[in-house]
Protein backbone atom coordinates (compact mmCIF):
# COMPACT_ATOMS: atom_id res chain seq x y z
CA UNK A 1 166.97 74.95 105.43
CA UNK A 2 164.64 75.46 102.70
CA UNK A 3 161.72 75.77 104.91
CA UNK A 4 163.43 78.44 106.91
CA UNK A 5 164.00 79.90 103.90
CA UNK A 6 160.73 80.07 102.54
CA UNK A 7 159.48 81.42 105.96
CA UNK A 8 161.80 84.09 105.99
CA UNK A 9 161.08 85.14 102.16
CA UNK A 10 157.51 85.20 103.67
CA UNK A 11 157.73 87.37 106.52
CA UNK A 12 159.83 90.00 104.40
CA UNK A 13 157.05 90.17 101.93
CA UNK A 14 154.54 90.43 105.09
CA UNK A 15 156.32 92.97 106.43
CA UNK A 16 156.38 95.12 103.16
CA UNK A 17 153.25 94.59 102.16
CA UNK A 18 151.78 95.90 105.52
CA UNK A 19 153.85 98.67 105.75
CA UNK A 20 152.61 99.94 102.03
CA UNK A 21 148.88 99.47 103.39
CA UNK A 22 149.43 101.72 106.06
CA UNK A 23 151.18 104.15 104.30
CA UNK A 24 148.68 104.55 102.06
CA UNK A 25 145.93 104.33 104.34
CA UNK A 26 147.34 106.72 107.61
CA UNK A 27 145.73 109.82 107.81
CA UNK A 28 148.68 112.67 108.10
CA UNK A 29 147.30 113.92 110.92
CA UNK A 30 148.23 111.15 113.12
CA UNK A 31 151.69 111.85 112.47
CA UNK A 32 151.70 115.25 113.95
CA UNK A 33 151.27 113.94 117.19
CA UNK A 34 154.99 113.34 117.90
CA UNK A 35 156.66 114.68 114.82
CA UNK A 36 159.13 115.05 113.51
CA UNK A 37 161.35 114.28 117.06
CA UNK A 38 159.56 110.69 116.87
CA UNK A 39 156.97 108.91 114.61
CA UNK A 40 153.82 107.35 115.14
CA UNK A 41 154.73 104.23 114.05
CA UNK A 42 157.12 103.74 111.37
CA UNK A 43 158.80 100.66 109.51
CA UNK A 44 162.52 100.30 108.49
CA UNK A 45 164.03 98.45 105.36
CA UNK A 46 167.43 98.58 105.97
CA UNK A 47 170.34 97.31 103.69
CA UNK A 48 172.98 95.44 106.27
CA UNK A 49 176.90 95.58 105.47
CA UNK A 50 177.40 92.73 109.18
CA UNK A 51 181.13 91.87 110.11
CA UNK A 52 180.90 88.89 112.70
CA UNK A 53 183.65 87.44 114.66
CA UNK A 54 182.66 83.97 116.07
CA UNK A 55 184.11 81.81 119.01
CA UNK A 56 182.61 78.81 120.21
CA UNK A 57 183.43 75.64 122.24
CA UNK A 58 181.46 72.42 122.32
CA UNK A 59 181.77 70.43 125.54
CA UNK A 60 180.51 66.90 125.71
CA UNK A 61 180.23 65.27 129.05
CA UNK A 62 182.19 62.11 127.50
CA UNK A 63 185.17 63.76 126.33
CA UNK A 64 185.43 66.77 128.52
CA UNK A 65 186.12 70.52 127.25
CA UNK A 66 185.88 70.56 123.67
CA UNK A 67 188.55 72.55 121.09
CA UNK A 68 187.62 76.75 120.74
CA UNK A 69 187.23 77.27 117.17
CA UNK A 70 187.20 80.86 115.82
CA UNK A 71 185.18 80.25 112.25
CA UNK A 72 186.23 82.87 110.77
CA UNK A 73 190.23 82.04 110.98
CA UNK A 74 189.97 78.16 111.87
CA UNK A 75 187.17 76.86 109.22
CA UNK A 76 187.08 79.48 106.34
CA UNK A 77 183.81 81.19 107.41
CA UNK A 78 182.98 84.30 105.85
CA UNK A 79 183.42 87.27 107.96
CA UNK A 80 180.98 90.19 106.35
CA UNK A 81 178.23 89.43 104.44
CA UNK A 82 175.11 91.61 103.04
CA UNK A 83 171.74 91.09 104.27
CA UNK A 84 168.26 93.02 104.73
CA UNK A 85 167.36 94.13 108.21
CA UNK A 86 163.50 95.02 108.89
CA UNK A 87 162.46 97.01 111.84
CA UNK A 88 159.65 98.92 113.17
CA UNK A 89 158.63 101.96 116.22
CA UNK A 90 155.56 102.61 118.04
CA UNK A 91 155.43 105.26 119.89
CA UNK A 92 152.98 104.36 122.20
CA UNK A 93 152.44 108.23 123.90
CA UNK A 94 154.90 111.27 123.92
CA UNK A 95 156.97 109.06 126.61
CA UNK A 96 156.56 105.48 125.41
CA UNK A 97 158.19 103.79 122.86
CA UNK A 98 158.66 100.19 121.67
CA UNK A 99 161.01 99.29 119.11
CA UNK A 100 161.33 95.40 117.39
CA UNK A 101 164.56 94.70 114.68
CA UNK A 102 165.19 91.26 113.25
CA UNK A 103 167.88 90.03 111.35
CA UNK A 104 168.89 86.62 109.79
CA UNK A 105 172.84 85.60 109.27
CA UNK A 106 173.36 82.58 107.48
CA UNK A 107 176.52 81.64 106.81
CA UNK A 108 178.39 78.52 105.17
CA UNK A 109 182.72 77.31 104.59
CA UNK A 110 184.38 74.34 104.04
CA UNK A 111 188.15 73.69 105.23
CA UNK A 112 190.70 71.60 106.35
CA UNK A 113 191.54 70.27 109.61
CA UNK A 114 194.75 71.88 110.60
CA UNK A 115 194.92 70.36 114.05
CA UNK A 116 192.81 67.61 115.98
CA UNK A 117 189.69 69.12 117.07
CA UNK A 118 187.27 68.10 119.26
CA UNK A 119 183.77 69.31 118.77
CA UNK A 120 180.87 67.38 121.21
CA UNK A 121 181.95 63.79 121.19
CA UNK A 122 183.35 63.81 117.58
CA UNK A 123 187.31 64.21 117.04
CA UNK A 124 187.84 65.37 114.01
CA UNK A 125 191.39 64.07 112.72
CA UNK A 126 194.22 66.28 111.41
CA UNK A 127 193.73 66.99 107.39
CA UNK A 128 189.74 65.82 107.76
CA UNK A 129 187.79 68.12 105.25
CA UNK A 130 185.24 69.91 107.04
CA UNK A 131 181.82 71.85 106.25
CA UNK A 132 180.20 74.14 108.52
CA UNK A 133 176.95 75.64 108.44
CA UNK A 134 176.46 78.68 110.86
CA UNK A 135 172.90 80.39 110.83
CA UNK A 136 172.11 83.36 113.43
CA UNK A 137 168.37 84.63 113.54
CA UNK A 138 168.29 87.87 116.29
CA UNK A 139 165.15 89.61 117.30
CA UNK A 140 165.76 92.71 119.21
CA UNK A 141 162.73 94.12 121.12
CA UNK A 142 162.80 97.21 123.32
CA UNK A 143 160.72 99.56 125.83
CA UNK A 144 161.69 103.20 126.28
CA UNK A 145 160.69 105.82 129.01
CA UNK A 146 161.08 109.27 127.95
CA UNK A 147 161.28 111.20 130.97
CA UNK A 148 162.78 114.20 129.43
CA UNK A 149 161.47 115.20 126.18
CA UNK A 150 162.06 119.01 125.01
CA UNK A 151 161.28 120.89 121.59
CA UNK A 152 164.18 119.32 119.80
CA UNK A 153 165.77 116.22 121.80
CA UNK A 154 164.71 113.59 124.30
CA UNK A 155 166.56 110.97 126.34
CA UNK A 156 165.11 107.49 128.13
CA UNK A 157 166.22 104.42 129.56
CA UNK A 158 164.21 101.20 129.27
CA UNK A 159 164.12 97.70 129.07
CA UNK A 160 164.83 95.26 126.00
CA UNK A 161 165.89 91.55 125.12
CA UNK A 162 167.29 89.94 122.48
CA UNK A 163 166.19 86.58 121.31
CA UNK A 164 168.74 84.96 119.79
CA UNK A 165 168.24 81.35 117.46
CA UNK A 166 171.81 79.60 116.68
CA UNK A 167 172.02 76.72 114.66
CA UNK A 168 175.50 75.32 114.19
CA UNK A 169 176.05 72.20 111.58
CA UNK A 170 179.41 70.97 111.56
CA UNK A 171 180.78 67.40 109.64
CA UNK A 172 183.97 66.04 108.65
CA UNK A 173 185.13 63.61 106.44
CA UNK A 174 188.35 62.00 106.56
CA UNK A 175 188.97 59.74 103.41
CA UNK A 176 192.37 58.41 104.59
CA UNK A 177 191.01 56.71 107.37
CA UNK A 178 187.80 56.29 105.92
CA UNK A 179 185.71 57.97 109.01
CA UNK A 180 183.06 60.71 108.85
CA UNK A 181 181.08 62.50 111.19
CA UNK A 182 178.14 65.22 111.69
CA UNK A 183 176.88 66.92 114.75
CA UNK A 184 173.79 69.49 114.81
CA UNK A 185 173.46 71.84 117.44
CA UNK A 186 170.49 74.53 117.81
CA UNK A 187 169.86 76.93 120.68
CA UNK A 188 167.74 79.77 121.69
CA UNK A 189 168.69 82.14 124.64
CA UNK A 190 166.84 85.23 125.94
CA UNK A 191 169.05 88.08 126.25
CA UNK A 192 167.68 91.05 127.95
CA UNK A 193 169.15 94.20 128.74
CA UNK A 194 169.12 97.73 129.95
CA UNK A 195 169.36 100.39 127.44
CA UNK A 196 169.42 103.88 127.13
CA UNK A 197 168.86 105.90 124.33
CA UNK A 198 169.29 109.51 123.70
CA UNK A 199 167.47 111.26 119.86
CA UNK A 200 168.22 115.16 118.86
CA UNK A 201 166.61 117.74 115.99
CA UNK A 202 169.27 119.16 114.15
CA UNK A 203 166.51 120.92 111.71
CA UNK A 204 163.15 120.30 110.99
CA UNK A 205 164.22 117.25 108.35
CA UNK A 206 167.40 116.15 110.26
CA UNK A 207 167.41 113.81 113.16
CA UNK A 208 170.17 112.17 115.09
CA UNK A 209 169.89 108.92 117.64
CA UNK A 210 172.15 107.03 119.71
CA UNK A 211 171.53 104.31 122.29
CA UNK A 212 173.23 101.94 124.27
CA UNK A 213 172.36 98.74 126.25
CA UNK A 214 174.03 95.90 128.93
CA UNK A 215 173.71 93.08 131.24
CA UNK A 216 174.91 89.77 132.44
CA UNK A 217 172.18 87.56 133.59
CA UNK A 218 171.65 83.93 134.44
CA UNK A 219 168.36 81.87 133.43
CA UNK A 220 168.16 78.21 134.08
CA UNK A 221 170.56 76.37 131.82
CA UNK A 222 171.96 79.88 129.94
CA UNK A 223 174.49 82.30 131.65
CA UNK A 224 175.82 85.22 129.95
CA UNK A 225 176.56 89.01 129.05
CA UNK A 226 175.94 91.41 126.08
CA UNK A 227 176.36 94.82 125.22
CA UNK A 228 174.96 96.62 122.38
CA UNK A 229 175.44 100.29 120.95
CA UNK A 230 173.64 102.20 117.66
CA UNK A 231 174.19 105.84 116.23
CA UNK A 232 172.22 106.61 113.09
CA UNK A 233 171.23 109.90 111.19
CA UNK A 234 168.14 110.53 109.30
CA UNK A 235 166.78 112.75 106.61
CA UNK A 236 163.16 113.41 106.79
CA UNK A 237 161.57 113.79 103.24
CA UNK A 238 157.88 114.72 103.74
CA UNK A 239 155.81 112.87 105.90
CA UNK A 240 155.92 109.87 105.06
CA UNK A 241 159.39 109.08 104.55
CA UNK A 242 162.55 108.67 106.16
CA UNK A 243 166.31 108.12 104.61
CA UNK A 244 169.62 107.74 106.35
CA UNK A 245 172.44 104.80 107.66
CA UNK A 246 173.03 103.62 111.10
CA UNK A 247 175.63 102.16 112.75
CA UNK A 248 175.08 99.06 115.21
CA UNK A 249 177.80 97.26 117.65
CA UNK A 250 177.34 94.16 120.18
CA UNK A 251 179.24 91.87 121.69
CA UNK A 252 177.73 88.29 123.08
CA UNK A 253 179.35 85.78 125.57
CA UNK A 254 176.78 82.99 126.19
CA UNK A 255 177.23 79.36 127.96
CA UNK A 256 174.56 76.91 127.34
CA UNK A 257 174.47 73.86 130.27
CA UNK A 258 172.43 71.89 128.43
CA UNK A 259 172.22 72.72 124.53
CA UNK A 260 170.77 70.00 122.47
CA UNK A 261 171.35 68.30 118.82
CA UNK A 262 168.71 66.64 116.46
CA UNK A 263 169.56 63.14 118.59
CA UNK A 264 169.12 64.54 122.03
CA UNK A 265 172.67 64.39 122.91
CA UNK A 266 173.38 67.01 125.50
CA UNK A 267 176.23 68.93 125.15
CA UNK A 268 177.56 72.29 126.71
CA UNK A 269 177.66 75.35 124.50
CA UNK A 270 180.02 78.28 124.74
CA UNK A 271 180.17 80.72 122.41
CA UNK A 272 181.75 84.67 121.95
CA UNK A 273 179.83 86.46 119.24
CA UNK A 274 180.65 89.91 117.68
CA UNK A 275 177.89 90.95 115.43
CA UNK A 276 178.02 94.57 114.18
CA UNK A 277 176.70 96.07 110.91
CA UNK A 278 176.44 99.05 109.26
CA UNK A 279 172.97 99.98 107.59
CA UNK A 280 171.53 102.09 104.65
CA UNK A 281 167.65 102.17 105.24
CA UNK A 282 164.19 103.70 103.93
CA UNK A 283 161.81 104.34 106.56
CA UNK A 284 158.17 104.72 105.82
CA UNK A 285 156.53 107.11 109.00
CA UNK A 286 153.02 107.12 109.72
């Protein structure tokens, strides 16, 4: 964990220290090219309020269907927490934009068994003292066709995926029968979707957006459906920057076949994720 850490302190300092380079260094005419109903390229700092609600079965092939634990009621797990959110736009041409947003939730509890669970091969015994670790890193990357774009709005429809990194760490102790446990589980799925998205000119330093995106696919061992929705407003100060808050809802229902721990057990993985934040942010335009 302190790796992942360090990589993510890393990437945020990247990421900033980029974006001040190019604002510094982007002449203002390139700007005018789109402005102000999109940007050139821009980057986003945001400040993320997230409330999560998080279901999810482990099945082992030994034992059968595993217990359903909701973290957030069953084992203590916090269910808002603060983090930053970076993000960036290029508009490609007047009609073509790509958008990427990452975010990293990681979350930790400790509580007591209230009930026998099951969880992979491991069951966990009533009154066991258990500590979870939960860590979700999400990398949102979209496409977007403008096919109508006037003087003051626009509306597309696109493609996009989410990539989505879970790790779950889960161990027990129980000291009156002098047994213990740990199981490790870590999975990435490709989530894509079709989105729409729909942005509007209220003034010349006032701009509104909205989007929205679904689908249920299956690939190989992963099967599941998301749905994700955003509405944000934005004041425009200058050129170069951007201020305003956001709102952002989805809803994830994933099965893993085949998920894997750190011993190359195979277990199956189902899990029901709400993950939906709102956002202060700074946005520097070029």
């Amino acid at each position: 964990m302190a790796l992942r850490e360090t990589t993510r302190q890393l990437f945020v300092l990247g990421v900033v220290f980029v974006a001040l380079v190019f604002a510094a260094a982007a002449p203002a005419e390139a700007q005018r090219r789109f402005e102000p109903l999109f940007d050139e390229f821009n980057f986003r700092f945001e400040s993320s309020w997230v409330g999560l609600k998080t279901e999810v079965r482990l099945d082992s092939k030994l034992l059968g269907k595993g217990t359903t634990l909701n973290f957030e009621e069953d084992l203590n797990l916090g269910s808002y927490t603060m983090i930053p959110t970076l993000a960036f736009e290029w508009q490609i041409a007047r009609k073509h934009k790509l958008g990427v947003r990452w975010q990293d939730i990681d979350r930790a509890s400790s509580a007591q068994a209230l009930t026998e669970i099951q969880w992979g091969d491991e069951v966990i015994p009533i009154k066991s003292d258990i500590t979870l670790g939960f860590d979700i890193m999400q990398v949102f990357v979209d496409y977007a066709y403008y096919p109508w774009v006037k003087d003051r709005w626009a509306a597309g429809f696109g493609l996009g995926f989410r990539w989505m990194d879970l790790q779950t760490t889960l161990s027990y102790v129980d000291e009156e029968n002098e047994i213990e446990g740990s199981t490790d589980v870590k999975g990435s799925a490709p989530l894509p979707y079709l989105y729409f998205e729909y942005r509007r000119l209220f003034s010349d330093n006032w701009r509104f957006l909205t989007g929205f995106g679904w689908l249920y696919l299956e690939i190989d061992d992963i099967k599941g459906g998301q749905w994700i929705a955003h509405a944000g407003a934005e004041y425009l100060a200058g050129r170069r920057w951007g201020f305003g808050a956001a709102v952002n809802l989805s809803d994830i229902d994933v099965d893993w076949d085949a998920i894997k721990t750190e011993e190359e057990d195979v277990f199956n993985l189902a899990a029901n994720l709400a993950i939906n934040d709102v956002s202060i942010f700074v946005r520097v335009r070029f």
